[in-house]
Protein backbone atom coordinates (compact mmCIF):
# COMPACT_ATOMS: atom_id res chain seq x y z
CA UNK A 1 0.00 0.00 0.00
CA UNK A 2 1.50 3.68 -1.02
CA UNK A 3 2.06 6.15 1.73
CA UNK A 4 0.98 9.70 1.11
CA UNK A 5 3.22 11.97 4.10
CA UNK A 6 1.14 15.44 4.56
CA UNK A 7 3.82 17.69 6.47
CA UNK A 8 1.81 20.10 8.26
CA UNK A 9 -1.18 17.84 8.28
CA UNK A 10 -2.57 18.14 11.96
CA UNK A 11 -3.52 22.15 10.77
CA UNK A 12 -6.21 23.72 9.46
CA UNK A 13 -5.74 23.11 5.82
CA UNK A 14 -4.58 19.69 6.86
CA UNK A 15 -7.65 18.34 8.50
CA UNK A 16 -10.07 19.22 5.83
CA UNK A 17 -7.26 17.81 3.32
CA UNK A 18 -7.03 14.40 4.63
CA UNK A 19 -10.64 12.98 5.24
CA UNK A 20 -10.70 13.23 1.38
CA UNK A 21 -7.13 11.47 0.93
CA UNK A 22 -8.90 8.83 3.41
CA UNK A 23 -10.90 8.05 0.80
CA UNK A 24 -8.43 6.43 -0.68
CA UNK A 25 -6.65 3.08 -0.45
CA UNK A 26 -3.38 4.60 1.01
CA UNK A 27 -1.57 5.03 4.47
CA UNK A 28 -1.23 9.05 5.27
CA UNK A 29 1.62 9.54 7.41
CA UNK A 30 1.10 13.36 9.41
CA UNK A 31 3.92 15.06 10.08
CA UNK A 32 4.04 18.64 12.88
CA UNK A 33 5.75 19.93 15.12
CA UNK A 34 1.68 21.14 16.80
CA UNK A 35 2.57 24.84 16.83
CA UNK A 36 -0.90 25.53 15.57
CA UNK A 37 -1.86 22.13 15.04
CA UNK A 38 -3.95 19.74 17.05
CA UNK A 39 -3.52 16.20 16.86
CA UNK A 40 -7.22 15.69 17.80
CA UNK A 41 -7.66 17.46 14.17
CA UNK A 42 -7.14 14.19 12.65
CA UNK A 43 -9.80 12.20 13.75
CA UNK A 44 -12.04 12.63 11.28
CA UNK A 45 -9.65 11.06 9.19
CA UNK A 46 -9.06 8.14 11.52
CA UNK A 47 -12.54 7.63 11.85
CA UNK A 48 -12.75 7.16 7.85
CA UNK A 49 -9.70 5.26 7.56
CA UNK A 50 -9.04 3.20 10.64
CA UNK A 51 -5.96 2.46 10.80
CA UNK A 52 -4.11 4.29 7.77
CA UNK A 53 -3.76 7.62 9.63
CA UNK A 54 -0.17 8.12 11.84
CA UNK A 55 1.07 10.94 13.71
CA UNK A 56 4.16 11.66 14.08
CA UNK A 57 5.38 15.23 16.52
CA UNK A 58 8.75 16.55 14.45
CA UNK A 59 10.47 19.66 13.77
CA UNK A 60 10.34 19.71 9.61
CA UNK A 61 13.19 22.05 10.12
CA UNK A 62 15.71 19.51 11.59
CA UNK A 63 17.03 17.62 8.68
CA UNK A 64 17.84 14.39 10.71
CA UNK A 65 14.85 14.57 12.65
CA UNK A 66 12.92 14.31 9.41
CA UNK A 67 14.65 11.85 7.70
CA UNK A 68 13.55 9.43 10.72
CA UNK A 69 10.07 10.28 10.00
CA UNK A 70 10.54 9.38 6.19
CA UNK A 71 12.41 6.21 7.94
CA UNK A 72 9.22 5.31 10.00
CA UNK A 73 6.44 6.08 6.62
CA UNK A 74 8.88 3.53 4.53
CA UNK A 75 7.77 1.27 7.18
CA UNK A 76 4.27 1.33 5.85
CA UNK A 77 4.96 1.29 2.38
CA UNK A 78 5.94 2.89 -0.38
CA UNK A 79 5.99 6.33 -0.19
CA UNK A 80 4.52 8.29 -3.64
CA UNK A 81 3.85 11.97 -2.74
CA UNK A 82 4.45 14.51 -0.01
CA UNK A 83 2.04 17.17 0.54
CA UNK A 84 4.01 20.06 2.15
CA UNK A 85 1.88 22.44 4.04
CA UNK A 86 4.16 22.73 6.74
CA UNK A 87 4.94 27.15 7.25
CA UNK A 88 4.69 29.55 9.32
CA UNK A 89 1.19 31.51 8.93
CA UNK A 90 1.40 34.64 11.17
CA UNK A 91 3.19 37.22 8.47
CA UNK A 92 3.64 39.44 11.78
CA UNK A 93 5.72 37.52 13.29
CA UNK A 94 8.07 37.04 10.63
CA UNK A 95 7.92 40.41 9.91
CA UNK A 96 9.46 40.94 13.84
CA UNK A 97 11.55 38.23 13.63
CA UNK A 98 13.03 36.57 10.54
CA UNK A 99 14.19 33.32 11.53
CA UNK A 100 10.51 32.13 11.95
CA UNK A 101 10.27 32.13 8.36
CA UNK A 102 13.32 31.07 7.49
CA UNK A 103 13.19 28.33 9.74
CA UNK A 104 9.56 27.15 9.67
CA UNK A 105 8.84 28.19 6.01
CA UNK A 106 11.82 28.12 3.79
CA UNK A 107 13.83 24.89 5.97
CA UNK A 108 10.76 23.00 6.19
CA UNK A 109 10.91 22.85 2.55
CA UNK A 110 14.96 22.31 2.45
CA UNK A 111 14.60 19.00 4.79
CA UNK A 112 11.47 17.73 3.03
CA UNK A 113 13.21 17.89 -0.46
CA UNK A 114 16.77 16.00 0.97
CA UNK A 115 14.32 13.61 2.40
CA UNK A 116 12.28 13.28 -1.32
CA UNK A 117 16.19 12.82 -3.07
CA UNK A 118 17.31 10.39 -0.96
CA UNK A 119 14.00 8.33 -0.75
CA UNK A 120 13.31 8.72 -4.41
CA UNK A 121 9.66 10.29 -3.86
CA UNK A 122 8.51 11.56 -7.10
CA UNK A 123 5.97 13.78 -6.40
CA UNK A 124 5.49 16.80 -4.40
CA UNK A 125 2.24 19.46 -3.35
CA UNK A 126 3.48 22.79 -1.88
CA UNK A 127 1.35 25.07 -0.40
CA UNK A 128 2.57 28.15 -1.63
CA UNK A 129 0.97 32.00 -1.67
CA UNK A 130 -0.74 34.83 -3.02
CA UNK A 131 2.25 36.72 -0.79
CA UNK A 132 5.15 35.43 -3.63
CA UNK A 133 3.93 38.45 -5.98
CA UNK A 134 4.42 41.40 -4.31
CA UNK A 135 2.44 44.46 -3.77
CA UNK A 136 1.35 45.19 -7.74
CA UNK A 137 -1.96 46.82 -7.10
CA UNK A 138 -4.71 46.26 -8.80
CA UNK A 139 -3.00 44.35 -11.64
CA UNK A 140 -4.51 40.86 -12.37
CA UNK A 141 -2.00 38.53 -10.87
CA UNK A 142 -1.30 35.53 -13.02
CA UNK A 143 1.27 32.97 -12.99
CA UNK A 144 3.42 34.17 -15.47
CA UNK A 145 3.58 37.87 -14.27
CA UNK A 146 6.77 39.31 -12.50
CA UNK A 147 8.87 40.24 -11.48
CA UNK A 148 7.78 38.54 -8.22
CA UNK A 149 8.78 40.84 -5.39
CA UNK A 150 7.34 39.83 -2.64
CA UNK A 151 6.75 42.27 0.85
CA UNK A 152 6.80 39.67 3.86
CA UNK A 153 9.66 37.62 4.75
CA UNK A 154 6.50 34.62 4.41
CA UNK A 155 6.12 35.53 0.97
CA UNK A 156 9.79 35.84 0.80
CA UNK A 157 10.56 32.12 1.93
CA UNK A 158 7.99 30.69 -0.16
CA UNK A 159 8.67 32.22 -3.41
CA UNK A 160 12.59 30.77 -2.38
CA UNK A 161 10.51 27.38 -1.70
CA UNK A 162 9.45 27.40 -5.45
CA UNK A 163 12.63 27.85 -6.69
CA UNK A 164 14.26 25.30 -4.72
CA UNK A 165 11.45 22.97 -5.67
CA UNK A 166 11.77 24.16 -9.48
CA UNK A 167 15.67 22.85 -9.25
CA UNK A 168 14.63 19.21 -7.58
CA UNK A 169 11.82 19.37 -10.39
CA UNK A 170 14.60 19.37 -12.96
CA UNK A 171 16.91 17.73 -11.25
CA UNK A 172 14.58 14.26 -9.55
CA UNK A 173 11.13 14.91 -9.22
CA UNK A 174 9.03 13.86 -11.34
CA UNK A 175 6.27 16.12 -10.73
CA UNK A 176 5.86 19.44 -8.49
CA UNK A 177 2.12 21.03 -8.09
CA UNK A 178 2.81 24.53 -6.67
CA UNK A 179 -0.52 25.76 -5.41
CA UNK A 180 -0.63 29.16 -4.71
CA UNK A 181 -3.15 30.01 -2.06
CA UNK A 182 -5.53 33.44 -1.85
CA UNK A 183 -6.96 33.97 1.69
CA UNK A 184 -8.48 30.86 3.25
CA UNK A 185 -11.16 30.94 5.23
CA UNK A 186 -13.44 27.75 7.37
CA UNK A 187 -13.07 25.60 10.38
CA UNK A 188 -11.07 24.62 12.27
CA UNK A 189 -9.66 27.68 12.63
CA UNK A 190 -6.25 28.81 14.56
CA UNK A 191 -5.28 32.09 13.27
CA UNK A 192 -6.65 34.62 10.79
CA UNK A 193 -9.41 37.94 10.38
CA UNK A 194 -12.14 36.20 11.24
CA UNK A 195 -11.02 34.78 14.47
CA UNK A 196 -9.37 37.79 15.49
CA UNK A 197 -12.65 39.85 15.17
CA UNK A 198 -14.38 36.73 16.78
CA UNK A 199 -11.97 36.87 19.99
CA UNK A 200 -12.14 40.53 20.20
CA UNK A 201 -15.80 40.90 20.40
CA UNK A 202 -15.68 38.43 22.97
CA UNK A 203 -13.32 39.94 25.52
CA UNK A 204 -15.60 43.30 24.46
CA UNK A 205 -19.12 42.63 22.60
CA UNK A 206 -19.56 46.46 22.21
CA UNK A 207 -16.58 47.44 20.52
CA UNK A 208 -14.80 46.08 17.51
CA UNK A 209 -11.60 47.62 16.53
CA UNK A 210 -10.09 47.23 13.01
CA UNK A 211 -6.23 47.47 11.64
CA UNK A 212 -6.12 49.54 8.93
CA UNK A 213 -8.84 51.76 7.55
CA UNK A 214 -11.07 48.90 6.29
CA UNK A 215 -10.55 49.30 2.27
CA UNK A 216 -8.20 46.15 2.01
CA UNK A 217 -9.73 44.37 -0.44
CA UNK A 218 -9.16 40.52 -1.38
CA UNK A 219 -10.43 37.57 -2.45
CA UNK A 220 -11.33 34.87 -0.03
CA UNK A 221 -11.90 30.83 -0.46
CA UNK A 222 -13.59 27.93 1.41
CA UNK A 223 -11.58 25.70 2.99
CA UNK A 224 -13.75 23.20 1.30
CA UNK A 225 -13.46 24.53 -1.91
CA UNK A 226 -9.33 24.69 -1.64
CA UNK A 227 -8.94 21.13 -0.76
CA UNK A 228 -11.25 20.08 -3.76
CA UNK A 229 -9.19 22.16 -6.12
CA UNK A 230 -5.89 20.69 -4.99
CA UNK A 231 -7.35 17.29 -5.48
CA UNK A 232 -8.28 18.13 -9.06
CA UNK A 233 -5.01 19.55 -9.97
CA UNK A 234 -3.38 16.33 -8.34
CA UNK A 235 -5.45 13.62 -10.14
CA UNK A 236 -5.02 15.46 -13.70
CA UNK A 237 -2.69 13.54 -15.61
CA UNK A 238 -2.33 15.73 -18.33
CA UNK A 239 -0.80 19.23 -16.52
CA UNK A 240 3.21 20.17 -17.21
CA UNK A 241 5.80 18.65 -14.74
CA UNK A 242 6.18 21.69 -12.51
CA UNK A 243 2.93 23.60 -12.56
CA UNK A 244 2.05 26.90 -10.64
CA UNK A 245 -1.69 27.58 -10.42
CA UNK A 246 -3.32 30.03 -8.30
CA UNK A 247 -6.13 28.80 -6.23
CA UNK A 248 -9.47 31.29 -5.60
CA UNK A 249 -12.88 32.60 -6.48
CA UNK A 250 -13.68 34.15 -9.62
CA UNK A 251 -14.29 37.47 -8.36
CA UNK A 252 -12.70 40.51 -6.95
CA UNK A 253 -13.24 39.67 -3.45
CA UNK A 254 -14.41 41.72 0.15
CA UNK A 255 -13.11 43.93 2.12
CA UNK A 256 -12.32 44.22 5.56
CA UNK A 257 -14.50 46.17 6.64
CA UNK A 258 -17.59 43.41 4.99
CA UNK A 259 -15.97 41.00 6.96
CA UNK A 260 -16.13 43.30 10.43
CA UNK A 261 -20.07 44.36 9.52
CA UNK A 262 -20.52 40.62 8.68
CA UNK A 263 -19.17 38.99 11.64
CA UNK A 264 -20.70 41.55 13.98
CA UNK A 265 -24.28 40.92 12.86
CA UNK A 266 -23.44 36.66 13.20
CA UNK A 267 -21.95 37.03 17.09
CA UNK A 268 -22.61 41.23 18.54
CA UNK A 269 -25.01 43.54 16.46
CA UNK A 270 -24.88 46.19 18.67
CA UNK A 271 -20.61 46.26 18.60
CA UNK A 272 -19.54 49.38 17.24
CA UNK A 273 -16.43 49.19 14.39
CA UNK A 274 -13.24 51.76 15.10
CA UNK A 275 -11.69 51.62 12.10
CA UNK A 276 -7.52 52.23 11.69
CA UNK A 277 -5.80 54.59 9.36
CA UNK A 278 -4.24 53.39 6.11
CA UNK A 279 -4.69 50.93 4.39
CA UNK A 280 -2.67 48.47 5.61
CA UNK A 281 -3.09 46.19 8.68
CA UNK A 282 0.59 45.92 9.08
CA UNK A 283 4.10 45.88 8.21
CA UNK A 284 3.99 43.10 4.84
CA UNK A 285 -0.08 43.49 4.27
CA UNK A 286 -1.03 43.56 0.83
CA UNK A 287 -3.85 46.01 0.78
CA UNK A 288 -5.54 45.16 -2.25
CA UNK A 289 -5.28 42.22 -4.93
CA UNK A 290 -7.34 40.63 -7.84
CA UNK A 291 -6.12 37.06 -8.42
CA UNK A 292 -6.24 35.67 -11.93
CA UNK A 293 -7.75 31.91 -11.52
CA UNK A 294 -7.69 31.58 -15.56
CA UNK A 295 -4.93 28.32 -15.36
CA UNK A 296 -6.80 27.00 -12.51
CA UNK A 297 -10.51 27.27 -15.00
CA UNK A 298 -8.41 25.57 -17.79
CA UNK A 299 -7.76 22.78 -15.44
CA UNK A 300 -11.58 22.31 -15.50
CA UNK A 301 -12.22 23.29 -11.78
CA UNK A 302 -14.05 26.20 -10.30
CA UNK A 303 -15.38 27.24 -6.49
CA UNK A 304 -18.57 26.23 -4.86
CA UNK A 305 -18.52 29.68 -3.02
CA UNK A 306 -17.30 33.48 -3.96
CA UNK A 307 -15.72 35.46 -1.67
CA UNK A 308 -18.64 37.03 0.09
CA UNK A 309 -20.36 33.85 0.35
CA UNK A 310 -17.06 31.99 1.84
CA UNK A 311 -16.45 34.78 4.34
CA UNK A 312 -20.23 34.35 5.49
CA UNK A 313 -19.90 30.97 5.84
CA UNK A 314 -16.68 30.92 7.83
CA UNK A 315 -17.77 33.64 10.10
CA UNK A 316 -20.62 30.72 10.83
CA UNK A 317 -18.35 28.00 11.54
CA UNK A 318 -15.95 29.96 13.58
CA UNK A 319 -18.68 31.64 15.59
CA UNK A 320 -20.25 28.48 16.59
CA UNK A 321 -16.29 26.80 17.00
CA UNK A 322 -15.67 29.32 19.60
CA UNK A 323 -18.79 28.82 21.26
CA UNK A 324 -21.92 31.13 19.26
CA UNK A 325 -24.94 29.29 19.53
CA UNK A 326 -24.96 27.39 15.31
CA UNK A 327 -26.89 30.01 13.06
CA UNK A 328 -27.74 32.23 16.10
CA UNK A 329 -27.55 35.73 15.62
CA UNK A 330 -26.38 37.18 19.26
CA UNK A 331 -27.77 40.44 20.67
């Protein structure tokens, strides 16, 4: 039986990744270090699959230690793919300290590609990210735009991911899917806008107080709707080698402050909003963005949701994950 390893698994794209790979007739080895990551996050998976889903708590970052994970997967079989969606996900904190992303974003991908050479894995998923182009504006990004310039040391380390994965794509893989995400948005989730409002209207259900001046505007997927694209672009046969593809809604997506009014009216309607100044929310925010999703329509897949709808349904399931009655409006 093949072993799928999904590096980063026990997060919040993770979880909703693997009850699909479940599905299938494969072992799916987890790999985190649980820095946001639960390990309870898998059980959905383990229910489906009993007995094909294994944890294992390592530091992607430490080349031996992740070599020994590799080690323990060969155990169950042979390993075929690696889904890397191992990173750092607070741009902040990279921003303050650099090693984060170097470490937990850019090394991640380092060990994970040593461990791919030596083990003769052929293919590889990356989670890249709408943060490898830069601040252009409101130009249309699309995959063959540049030069890429990116504004975060997170965008920073995974536009260096791509090209270290574009050199073991000529050089040994056999196939690299480089999936470049907009803003997601669902359940479980451990960081983000959404939750930030969320926890901030808790600790004060009257006031609501916004980074920036509320005009950032971008587009926003499901959860649901990501994992179901990635799945496409892995089961066509027919794609290049190496092939970049931004992920997202066809749309131009919402704006901050749609997202405030809308989560206020889910969990506090009478919150008032105190809106920033600029428009940024901080040091490496891209303000504004229009994603082109052209490549990713020529693969023959499109969303269930647009933005708006995606953001309204994630304010939902967050609400009611950090404890808003399900579909109850709270006054």
């Amino acid at each position: 039986m093949n072993v799928s390893i999904i590096a980063g698994g026990a997060g919040f794209v993770g979880c909703n990744l693997l009850p699909l790979l479940a599905k299938e007739d494969r072992h799916l080895m987890v790999l985190d270090n649980l820095c946001r990551g639960r390990e309870e996050y898998l059980d959905a998976a383990r229910d489906a699959a009993p007995g094909r889903v294994h944890f294992v708590h390592v530091d992607l970052s430490d080349h031996a230690a992740t070599l020994q994970a590799f080690e323990s997967a060969l155990k169950l079989g042979a390993i075929d793919e690696v889904w890397h969606l191992a990173a750092n996900s607070d741009i902040p904190a990279g921003v303050m300290d650099a090693n984060v992303d170097l470490r937990d974003t850019f090394m991640t991908t380092f060990s994970l590609l040593e461990a791919m050479k030596l083990y003769k894995v052929p293919a590889l998923h990356f989670a890249s990210s709408s943060a490898i182009y830069g601040d252009l504006g409101g130009v249309p990004l699309h995959e063959a735009i540049g030069p890429l310039l990116p504004i975060s040391n997170y965008g920073a380390m995974k536009l260096a991911s791509e090209a270290l994965i574009s050199a073991a794509a000529e050089s040994y893989l056999e196939r690299a899917n480089l999936f470049r995400f907009p803003n997601v948005v669902g359940a479980p989730a451990t960081h983000g806008v959404i939750l930030d409002f969320i926890n901030k209207l808790q600790t004060d259900p009257g006031r609501l107080d916004v980074l920036g001046d509320g005009t950032q505007q971008k587009a926003y997927l499901h959860v649901s709707d990501l994992v179901d694209a990635m799945m496409h672009i892995r089961a066509a046969t027919h794609l290049p080698k190496i092939f970049p593809v931004n992920i997202g809604p066809v749309d131009d997506g919402v704006t901050v402050r749609f997202i405030a009014q809308s989560v206020i009216a889910r969990v506090s309607p009478q919150a008032g909003i105190h809106f920033g100044t600029g428009n940024k929310g901080w040091v490496g925010d891209v303000p504004k963005f229009q994603y082109s999703v052209e490549r990713l329509r020529e693969a023959g897949w499109a969303p269930s949701r647009n933005s708006a709808d995606a953001v309204r349904h994630a304010i939902d399931q967050i609400a009611t994950q950090e404890g808003f009655a399900a579909g109850v409006t709270n006054g």
